[in-house]
N, C-alpha and C. Protein backbone atom coordinates (compact mmCIF):
# COMPACT_ATOMS: atom_id res chain seq x y z
N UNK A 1 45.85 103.76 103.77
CA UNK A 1 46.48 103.35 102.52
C UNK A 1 46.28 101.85 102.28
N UNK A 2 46.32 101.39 103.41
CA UNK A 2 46.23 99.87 102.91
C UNK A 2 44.71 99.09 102.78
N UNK A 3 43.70 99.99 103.59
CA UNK A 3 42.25 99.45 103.03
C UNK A 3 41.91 100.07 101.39
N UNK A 4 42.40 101.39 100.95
CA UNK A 4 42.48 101.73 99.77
C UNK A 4 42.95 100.78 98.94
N UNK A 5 44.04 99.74 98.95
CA UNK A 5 44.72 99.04 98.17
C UNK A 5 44.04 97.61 98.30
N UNK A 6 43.38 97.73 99.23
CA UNK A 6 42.10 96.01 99.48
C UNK A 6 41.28 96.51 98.76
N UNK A 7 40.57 97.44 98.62
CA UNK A 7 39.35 97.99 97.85
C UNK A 7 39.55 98.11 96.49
N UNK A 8 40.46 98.55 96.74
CA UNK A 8 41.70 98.54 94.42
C UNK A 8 41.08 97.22 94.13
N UNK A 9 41.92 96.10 94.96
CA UNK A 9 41.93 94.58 94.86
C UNK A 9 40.69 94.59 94.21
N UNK A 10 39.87 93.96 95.42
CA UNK A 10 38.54 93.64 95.18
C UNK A 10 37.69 93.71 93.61
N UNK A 11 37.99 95.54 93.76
CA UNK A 11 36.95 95.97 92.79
C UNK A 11 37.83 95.76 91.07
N UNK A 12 39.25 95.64 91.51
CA UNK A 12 39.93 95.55 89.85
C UNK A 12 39.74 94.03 89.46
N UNK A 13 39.17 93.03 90.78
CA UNK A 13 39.21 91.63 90.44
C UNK A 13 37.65 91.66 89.53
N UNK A 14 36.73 92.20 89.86
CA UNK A 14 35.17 92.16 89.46
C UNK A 14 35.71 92.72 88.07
N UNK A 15 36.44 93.79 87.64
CA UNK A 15 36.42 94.04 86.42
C UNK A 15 36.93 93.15 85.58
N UNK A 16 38.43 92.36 86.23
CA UNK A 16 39.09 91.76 84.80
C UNK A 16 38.27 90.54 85.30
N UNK A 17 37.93 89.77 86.07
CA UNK A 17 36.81 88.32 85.95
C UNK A 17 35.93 88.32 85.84
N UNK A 18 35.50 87.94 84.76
CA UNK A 18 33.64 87.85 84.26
C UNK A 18 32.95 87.52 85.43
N UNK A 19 33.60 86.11 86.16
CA UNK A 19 33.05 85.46 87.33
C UNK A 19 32.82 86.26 88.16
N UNK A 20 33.47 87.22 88.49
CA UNK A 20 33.31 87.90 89.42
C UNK A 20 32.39 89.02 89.54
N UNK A 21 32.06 89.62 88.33
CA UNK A 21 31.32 90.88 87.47
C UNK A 21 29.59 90.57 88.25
N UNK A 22 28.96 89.21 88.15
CA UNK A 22 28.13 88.96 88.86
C UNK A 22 27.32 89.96 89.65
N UNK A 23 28.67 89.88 91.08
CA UNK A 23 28.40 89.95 92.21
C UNK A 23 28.73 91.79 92.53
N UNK A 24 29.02 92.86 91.39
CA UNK A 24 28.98 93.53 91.54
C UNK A 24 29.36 94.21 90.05
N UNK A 25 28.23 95.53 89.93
CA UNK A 25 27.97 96.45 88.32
C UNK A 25 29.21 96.69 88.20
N UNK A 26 29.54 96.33 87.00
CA UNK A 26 30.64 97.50 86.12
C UNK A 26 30.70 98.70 86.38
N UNK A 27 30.21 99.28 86.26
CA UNK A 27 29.73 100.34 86.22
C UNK A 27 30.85 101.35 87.97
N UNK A 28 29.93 100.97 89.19
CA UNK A 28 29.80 100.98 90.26
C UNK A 28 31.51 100.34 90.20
N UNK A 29 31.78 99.16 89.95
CA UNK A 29 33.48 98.77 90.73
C UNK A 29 34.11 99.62 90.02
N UNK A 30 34.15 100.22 88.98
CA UNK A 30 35.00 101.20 88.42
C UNK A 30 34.79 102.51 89.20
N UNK A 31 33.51 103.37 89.60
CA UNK A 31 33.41 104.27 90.41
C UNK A 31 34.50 104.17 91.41
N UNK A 32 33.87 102.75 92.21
CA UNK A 32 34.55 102.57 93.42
C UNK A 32 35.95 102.42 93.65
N UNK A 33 36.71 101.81 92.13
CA UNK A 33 38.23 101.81 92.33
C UNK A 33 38.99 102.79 91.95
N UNK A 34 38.15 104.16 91.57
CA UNK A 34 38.90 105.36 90.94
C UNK A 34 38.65 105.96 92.08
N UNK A 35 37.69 106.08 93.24
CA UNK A 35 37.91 106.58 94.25
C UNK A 35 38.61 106.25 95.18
N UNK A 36 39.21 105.14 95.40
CA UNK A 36 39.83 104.32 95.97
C UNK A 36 41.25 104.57 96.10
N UNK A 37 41.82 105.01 94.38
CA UNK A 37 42.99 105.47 94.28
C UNK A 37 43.08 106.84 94.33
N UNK A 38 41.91 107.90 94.04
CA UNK A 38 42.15 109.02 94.81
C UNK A 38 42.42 109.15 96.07
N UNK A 39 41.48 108.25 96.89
CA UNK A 39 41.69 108.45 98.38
C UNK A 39 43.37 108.20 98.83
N UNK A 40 43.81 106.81 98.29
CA UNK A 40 45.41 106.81 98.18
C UNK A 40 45.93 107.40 98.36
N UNK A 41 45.93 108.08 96.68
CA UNK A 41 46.82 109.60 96.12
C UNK A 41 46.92 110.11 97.51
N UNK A 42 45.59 110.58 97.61
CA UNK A 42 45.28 112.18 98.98
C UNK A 42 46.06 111.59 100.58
N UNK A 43 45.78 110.19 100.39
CA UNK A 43 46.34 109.53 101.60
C UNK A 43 48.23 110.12 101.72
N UNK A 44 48.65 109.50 100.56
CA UNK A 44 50.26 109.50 100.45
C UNK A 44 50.71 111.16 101.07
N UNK A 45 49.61 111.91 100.38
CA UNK A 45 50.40 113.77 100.27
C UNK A 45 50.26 114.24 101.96
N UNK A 46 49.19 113.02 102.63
CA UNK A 46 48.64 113.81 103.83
C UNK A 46 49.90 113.69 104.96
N UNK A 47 50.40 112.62 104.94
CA UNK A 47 51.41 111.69 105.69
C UNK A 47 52.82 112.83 105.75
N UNK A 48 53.06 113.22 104.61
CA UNK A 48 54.01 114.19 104.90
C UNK A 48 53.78 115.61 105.49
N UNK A 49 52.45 116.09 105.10
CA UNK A 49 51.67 117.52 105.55
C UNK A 49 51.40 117.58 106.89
N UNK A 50 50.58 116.36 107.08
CA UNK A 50 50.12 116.83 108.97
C UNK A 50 51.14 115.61 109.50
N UNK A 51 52.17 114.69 108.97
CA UNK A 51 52.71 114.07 109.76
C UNK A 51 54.29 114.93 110.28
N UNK A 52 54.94 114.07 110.91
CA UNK A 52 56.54 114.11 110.67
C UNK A 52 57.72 114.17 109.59
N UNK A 53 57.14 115.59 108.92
CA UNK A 53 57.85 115.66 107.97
C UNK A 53 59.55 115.33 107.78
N UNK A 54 60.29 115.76 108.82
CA UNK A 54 61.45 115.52 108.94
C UNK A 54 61.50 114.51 108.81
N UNK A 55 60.95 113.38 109.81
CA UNK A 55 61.00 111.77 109.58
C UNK A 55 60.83 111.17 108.06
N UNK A 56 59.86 111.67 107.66
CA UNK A 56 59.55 111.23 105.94
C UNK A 56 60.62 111.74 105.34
N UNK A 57 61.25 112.95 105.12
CA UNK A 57 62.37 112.80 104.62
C UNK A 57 63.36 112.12 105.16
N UNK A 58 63.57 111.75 106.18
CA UNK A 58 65.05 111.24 106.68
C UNK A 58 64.47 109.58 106.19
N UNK A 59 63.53 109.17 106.14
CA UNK A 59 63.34 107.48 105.99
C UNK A 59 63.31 107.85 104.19
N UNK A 60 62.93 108.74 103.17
CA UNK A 60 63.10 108.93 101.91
C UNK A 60 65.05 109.01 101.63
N UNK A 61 65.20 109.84 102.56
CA UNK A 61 67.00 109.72 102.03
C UNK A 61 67.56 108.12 102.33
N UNK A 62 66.99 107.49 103.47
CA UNK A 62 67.27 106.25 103.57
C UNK A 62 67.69 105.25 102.54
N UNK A 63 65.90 105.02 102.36
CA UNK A 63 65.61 103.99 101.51
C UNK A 63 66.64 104.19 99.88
N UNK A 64 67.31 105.11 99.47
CA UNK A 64 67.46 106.12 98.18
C UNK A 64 68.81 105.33 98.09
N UNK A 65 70.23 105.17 99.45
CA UNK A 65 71.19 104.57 98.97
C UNK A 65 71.48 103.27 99.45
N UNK A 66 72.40 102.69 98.84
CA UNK A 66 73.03 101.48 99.56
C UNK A 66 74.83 101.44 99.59
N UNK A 67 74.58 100.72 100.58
CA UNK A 67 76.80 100.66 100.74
C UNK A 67 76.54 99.42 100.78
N UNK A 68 77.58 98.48 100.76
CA UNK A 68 78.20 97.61 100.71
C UNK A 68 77.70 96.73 101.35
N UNK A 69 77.35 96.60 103.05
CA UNK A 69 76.46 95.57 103.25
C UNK A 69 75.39 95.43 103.23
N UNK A 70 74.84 96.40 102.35
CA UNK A 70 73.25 96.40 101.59
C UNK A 70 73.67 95.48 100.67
N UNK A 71 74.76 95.31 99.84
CA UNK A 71 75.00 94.88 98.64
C UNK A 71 75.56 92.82 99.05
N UNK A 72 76.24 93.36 100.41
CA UNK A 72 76.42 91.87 100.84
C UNK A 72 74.97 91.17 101.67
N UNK A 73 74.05 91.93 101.99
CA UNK A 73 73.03 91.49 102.80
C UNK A 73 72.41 90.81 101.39
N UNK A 74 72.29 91.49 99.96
CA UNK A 74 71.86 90.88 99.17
C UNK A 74 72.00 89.40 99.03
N UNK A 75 73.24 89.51 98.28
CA UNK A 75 74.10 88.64 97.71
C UNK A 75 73.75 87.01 98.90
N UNK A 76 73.77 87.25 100.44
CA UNK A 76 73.42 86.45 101.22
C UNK A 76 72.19 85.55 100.88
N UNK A 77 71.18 86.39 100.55
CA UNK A 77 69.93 85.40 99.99
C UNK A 77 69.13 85.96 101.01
N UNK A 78 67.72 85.62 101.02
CA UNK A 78 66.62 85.74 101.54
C UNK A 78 66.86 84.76 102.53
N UNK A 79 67.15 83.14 102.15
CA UNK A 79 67.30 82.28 103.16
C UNK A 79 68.05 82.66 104.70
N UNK A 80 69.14 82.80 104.47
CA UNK A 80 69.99 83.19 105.49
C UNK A 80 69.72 84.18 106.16
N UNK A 81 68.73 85.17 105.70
CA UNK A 81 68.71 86.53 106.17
C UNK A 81 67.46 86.34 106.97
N UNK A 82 66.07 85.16 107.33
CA UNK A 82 65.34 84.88 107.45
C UNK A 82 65.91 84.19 108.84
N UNK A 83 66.50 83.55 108.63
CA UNK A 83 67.09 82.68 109.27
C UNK A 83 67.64 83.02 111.21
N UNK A 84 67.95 82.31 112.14
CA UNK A 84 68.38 82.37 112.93
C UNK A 84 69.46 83.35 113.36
N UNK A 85 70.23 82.82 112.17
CA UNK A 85 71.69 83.33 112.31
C UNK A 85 71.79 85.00 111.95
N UNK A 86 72.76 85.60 112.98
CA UNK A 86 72.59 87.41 112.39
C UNK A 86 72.64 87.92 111.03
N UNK A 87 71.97 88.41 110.43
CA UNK A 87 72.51 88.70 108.95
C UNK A 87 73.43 90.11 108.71
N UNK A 88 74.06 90.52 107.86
CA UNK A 88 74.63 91.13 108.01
C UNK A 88 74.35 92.26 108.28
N UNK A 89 75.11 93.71 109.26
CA UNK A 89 74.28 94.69 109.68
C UNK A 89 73.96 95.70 108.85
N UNK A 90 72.33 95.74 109.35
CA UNK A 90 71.83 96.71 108.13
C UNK A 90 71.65 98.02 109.26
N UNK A 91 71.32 99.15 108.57
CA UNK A 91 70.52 100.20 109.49
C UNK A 91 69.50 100.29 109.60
N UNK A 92 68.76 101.61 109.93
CA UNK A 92 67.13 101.43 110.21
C UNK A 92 66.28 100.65 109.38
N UNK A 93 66.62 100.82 107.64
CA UNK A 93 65.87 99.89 106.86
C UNK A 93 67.19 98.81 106.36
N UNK A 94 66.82 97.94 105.91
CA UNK A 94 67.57 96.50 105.24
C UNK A 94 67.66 96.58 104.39
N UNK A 95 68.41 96.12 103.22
CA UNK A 95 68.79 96.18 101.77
C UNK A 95 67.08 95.70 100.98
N UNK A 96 66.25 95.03 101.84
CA UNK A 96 65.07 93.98 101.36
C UNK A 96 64.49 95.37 101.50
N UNK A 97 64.35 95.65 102.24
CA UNK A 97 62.89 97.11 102.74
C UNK A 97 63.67 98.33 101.59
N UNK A 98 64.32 98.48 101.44
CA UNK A 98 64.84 99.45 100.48
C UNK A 98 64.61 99.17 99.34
N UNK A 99 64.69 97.96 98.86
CA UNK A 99 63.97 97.63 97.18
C UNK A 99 62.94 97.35 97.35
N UNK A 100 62.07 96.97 98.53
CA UNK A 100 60.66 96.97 98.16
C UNK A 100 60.05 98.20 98.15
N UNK A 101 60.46 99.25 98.74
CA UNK A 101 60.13 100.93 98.87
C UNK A 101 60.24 101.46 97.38
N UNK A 102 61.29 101.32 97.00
CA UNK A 102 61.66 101.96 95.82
C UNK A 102 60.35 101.04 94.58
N UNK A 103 60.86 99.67 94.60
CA UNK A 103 59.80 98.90 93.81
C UNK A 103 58.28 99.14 93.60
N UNK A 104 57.81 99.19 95.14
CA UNK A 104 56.17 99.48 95.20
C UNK A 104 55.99 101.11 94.90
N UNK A 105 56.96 101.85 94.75
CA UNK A 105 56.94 103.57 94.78
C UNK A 105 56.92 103.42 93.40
N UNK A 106 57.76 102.31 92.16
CA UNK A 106 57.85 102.92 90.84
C UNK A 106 56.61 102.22 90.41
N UNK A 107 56.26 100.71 91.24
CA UNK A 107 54.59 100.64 90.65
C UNK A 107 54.03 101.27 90.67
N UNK A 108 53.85 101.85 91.36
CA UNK A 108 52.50 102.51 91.73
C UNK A 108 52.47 104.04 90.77
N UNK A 109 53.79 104.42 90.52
CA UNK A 109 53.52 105.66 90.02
C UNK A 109 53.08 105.18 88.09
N UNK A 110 53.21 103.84 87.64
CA UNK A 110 53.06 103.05 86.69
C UNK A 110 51.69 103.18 86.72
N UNK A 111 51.08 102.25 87.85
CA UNK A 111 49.59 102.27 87.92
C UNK A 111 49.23 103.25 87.65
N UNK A 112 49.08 104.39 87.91
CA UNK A 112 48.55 105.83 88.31
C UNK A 112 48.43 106.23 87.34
N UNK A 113 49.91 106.20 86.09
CA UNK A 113 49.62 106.57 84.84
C UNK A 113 48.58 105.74 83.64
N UNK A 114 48.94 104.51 84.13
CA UNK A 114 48.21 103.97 83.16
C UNK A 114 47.31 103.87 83.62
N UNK A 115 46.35 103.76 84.70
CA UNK A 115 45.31 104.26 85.39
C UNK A 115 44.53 105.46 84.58
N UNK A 116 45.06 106.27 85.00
CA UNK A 116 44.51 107.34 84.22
C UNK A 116 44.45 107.62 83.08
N UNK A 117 45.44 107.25 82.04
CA UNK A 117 45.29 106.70 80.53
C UNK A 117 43.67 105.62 80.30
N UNK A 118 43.91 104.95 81.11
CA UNK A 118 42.04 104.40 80.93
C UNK A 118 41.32 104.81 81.18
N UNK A 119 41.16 105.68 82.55
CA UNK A 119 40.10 106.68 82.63
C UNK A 119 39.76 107.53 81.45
N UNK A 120 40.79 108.44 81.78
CA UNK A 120 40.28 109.37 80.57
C UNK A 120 40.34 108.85 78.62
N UNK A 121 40.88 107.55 78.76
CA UNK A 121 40.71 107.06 77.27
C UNK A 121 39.23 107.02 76.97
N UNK A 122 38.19 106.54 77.75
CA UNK A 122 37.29 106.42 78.00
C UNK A 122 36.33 107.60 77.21
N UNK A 123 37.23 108.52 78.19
CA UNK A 123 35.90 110.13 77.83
C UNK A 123 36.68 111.04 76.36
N UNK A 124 38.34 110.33 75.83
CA UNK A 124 38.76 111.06 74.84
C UNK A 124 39.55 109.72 74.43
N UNK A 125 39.65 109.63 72.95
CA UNK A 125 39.83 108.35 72.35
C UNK A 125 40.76 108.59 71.93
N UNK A 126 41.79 109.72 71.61
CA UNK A 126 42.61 109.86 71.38
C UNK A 126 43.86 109.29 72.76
N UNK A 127 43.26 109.33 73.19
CA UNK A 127 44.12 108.76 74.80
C UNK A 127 44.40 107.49 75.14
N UNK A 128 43.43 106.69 73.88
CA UNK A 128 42.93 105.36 73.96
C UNK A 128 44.32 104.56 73.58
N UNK A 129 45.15 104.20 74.48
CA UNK A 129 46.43 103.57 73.98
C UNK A 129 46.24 102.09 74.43
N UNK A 130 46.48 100.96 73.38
CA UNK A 130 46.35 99.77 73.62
C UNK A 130 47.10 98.99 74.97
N UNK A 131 47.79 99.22 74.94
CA UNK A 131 49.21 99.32 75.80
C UNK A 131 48.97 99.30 77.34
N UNK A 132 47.89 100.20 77.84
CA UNK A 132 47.43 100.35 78.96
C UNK A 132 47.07 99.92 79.69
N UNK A 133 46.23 98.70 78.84
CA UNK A 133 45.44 97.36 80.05
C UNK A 133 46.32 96.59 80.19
N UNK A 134 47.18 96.04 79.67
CA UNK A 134 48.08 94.91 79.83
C UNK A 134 48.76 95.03 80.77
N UNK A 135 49.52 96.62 80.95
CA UNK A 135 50.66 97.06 81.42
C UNK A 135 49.67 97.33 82.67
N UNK A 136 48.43 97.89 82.57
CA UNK A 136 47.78 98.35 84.19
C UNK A 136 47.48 97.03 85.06
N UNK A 137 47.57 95.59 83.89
CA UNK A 137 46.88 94.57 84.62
C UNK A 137 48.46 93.53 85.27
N UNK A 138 49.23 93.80 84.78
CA UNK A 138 50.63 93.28 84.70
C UNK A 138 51.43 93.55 86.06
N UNK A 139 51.32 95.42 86.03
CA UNK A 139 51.43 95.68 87.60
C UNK A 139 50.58 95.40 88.44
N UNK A 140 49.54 95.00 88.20
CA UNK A 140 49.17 94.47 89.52
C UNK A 140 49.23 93.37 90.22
N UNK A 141 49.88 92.53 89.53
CA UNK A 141 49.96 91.19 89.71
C UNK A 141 51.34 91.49 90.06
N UNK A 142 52.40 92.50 89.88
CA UNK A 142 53.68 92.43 90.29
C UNK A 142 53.24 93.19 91.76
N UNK A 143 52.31 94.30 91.57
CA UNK A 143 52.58 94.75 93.35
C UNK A 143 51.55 93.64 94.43
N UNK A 144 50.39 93.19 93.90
CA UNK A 144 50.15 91.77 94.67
C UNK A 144 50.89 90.93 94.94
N UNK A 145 52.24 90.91 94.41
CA UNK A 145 53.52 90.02 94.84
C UNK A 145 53.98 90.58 96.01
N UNK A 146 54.44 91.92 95.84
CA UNK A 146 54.98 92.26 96.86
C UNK A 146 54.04 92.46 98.07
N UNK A 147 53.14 93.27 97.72
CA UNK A 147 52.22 93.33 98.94
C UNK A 147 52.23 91.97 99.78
N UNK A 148 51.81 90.99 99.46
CA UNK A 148 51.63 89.60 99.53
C UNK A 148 52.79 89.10 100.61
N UNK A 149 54.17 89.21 99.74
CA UNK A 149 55.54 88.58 100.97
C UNK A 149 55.13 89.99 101.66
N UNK A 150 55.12 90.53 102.20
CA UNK A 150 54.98 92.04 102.64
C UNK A 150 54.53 92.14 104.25
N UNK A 151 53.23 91.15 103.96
CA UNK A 151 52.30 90.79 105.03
C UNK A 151 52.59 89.64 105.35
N UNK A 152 53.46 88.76 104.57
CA UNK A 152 53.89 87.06 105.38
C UNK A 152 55.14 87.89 106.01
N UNK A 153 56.12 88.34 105.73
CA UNK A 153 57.10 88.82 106.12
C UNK A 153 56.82 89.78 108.01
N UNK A 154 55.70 90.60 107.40
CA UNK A 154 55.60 91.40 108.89
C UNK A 154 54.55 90.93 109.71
N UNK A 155 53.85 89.92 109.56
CA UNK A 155 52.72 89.06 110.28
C UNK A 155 52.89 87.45 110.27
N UNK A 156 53.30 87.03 109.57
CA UNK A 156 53.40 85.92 109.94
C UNK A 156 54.48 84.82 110.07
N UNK A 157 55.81 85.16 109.65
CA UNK A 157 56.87 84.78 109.90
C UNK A 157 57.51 84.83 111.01
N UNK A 158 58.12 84.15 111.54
CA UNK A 158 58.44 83.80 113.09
C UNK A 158 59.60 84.92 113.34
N UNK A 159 60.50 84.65 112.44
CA UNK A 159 61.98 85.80 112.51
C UNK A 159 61.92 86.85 112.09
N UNK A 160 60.87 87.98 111.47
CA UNK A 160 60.39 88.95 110.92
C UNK A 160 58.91 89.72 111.70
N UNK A 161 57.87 88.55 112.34
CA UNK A 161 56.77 89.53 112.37
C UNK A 161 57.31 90.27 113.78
N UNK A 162 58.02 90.64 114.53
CA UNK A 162 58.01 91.59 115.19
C UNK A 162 57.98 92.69 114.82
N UNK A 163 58.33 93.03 113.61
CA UNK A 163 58.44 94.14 112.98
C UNK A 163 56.84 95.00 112.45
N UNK A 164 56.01 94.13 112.67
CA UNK A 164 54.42 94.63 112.72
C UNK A 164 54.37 95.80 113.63
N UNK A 165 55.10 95.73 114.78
CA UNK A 165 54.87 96.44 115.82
C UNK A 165 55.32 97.55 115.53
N UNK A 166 56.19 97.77 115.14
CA UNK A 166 57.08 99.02 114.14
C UNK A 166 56.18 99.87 113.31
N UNK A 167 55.37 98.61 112.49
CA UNK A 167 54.47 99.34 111.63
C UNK A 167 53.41 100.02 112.09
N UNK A 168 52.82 99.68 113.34
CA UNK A 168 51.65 99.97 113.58
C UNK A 168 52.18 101.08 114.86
N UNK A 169 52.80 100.57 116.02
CA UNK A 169 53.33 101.63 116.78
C UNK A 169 54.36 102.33 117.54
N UNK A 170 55.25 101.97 115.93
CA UNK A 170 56.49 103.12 116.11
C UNK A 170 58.14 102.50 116.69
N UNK A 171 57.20 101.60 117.14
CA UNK A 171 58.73 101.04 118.36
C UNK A 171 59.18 99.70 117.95
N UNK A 172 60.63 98.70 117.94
CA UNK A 172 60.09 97.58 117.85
C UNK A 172 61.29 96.88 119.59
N UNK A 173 61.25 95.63 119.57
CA UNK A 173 62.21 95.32 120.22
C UNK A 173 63.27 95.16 120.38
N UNK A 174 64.42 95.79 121.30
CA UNK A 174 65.23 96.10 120.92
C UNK A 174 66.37 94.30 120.50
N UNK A 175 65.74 93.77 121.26
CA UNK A 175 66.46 92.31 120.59
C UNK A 175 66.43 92.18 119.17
N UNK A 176 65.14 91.98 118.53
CA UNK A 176 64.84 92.27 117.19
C UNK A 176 65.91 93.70 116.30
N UNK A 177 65.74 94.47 116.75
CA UNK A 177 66.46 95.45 116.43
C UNK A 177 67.97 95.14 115.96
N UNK A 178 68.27 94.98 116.97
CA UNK A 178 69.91 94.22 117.10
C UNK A 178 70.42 93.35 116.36
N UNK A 179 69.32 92.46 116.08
CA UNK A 179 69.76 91.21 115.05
C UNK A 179 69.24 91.72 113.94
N UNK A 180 68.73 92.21 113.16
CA UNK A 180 68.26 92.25 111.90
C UNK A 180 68.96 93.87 111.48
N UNK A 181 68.48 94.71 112.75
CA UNK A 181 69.18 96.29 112.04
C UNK A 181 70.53 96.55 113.23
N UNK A 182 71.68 95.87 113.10
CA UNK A 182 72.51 95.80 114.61
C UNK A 182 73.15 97.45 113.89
N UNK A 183 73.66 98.15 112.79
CA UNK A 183 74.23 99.46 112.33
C UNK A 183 72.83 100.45 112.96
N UNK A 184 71.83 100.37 112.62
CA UNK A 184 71.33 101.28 113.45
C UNK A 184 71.07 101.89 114.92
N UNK A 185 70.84 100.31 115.51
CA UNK A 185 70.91 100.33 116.99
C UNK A 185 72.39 100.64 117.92
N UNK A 186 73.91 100.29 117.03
CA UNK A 186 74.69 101.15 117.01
C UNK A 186 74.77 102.85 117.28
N UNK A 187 74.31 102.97 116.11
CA UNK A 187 73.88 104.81 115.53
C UNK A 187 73.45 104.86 116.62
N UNK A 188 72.35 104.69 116.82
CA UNK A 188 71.30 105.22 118.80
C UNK A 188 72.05 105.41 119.30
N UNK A 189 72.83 103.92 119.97
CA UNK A 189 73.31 104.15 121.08
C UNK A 189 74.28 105.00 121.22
N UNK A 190 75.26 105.22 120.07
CA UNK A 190 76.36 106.31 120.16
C UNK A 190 75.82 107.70 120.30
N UNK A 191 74.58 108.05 119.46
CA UNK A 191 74.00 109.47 119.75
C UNK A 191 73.26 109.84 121.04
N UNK A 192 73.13 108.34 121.42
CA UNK A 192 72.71 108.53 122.87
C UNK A 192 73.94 109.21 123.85
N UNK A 193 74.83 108.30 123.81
CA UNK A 193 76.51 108.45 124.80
C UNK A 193 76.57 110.09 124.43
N UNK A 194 76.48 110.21 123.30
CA UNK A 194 77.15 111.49 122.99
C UNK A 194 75.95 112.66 123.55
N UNK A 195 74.87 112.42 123.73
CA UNK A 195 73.87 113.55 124.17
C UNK A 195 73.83 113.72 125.44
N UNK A 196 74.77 112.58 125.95
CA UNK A 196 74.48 112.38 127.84
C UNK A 196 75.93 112.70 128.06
N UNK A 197 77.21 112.88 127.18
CA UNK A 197 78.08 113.24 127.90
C UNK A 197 78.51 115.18 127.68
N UNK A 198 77.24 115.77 126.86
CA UNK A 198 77.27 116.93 126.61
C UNK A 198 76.05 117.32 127.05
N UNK A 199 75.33 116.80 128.07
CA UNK A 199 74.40 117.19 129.20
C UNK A 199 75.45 118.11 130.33
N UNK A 200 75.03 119.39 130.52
CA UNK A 200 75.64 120.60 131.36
C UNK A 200 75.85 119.64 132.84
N UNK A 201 77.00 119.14 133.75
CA UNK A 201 76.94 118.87 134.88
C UNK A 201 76.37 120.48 136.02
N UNK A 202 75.53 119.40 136.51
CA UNK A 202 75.05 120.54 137.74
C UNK A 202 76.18 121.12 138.88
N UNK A 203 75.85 121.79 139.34
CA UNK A 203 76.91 122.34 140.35
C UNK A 203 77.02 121.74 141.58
N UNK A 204 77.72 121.00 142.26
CA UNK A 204 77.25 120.71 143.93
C UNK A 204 77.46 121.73 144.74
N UNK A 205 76.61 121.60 145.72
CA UNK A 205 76.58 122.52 146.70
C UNK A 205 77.89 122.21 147.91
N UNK A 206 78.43 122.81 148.48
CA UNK A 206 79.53 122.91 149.33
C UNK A 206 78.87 122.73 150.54
């Protein structure tokens, strides 16, 4: 998904900059960025099919509400929450990872439409809505925002990039854990206590 969304980049930069048009056909970067977002599309549907479906839903019900110290983790600021000091406890995701989920989920389903409103305006003119480029070129400059803190946030920030490790394999540290998600690492540990004190004791032998 995310070389799909470098390849979007690239090839949507050659279309809207003349400068850029040069160094690669019209023609060809449009091929290449409509396949690009198919591959996406097919990417997104695969993740739930051959992955951990349960997990994808349980991180979809996640991201969906907020309580109260989602609402105070806000209100705190980015500063503070960056910062040294504990921020307030979030669970598996943070009040921040929950609006960027939801955010990059309603771009993208934006792109897609108006995406395809240019495609096929193309081959039927009745489809041809003015509206489309502005709005297709508008989001992209809003999800290049996010993408953008996205990757300073999980790579290169001192109090955040541990969380790369998460992304890539599954686990993160549990220090990290503690300070940024301390309600989840809670949750564990109690479902832990509770799975080990309803483990069957063995019998001793006499």
């Amino acid at each position: 998904m995310a070389s799909t969304f470098f390849v979007m980049l690239g090839t949507g930069a050659a279309l809207y900059f003349p400068s850029l048009a040069q160094y690669m056909n019209r023609t060809l970067a449009k091929d290449i960025h409509l396949w690009a977002a198919i591959a996406m599309g097919v990417s997104m549907l695969l993740i739930p099919l051959m992955g951990n479906r349960r997990s994808v839903l349980r991180s979809v019900r996640e991201v969906q509400y907020m309580d109260q110290d989602d609402v105070d983790w806000l209100k705190a600021g980015p500063v503070k929450q960056l910062g040294r000091t504990a921020p307030v406890p979030q669970g598996r995701f943070n009040a921040g990872q929950k609006m960027n989920t939801v955010l990059l989920s309603g771009g993208m389903v934006i792109m897609y439409i108006t995406g395809f409103l240019l495609w096929y305006g193309e081959r039927d003119t009745n489809f041809r809505f003015l509206g489309s480029v502005p709005v297709h070129d508008l989001f992209s400059l809003f999800l290049i925002f996010l993408v953008t803190g996205h990757i300073y946030l999980a790579s290169i920030h001192p109090m955040t990039r541990a969380a790369f490790r998460g992304m890539t394999f599954g686990d993160v540290d549990r220090e990290f854990a503690e300070h940024h998600h301390a309600k989840w690492v809670a949750a564990l540990d109690a479902e832990q206590e509770k799975a080990s004190e309803q483990e069957p004791v063995a019998p001793t032998t006499p």
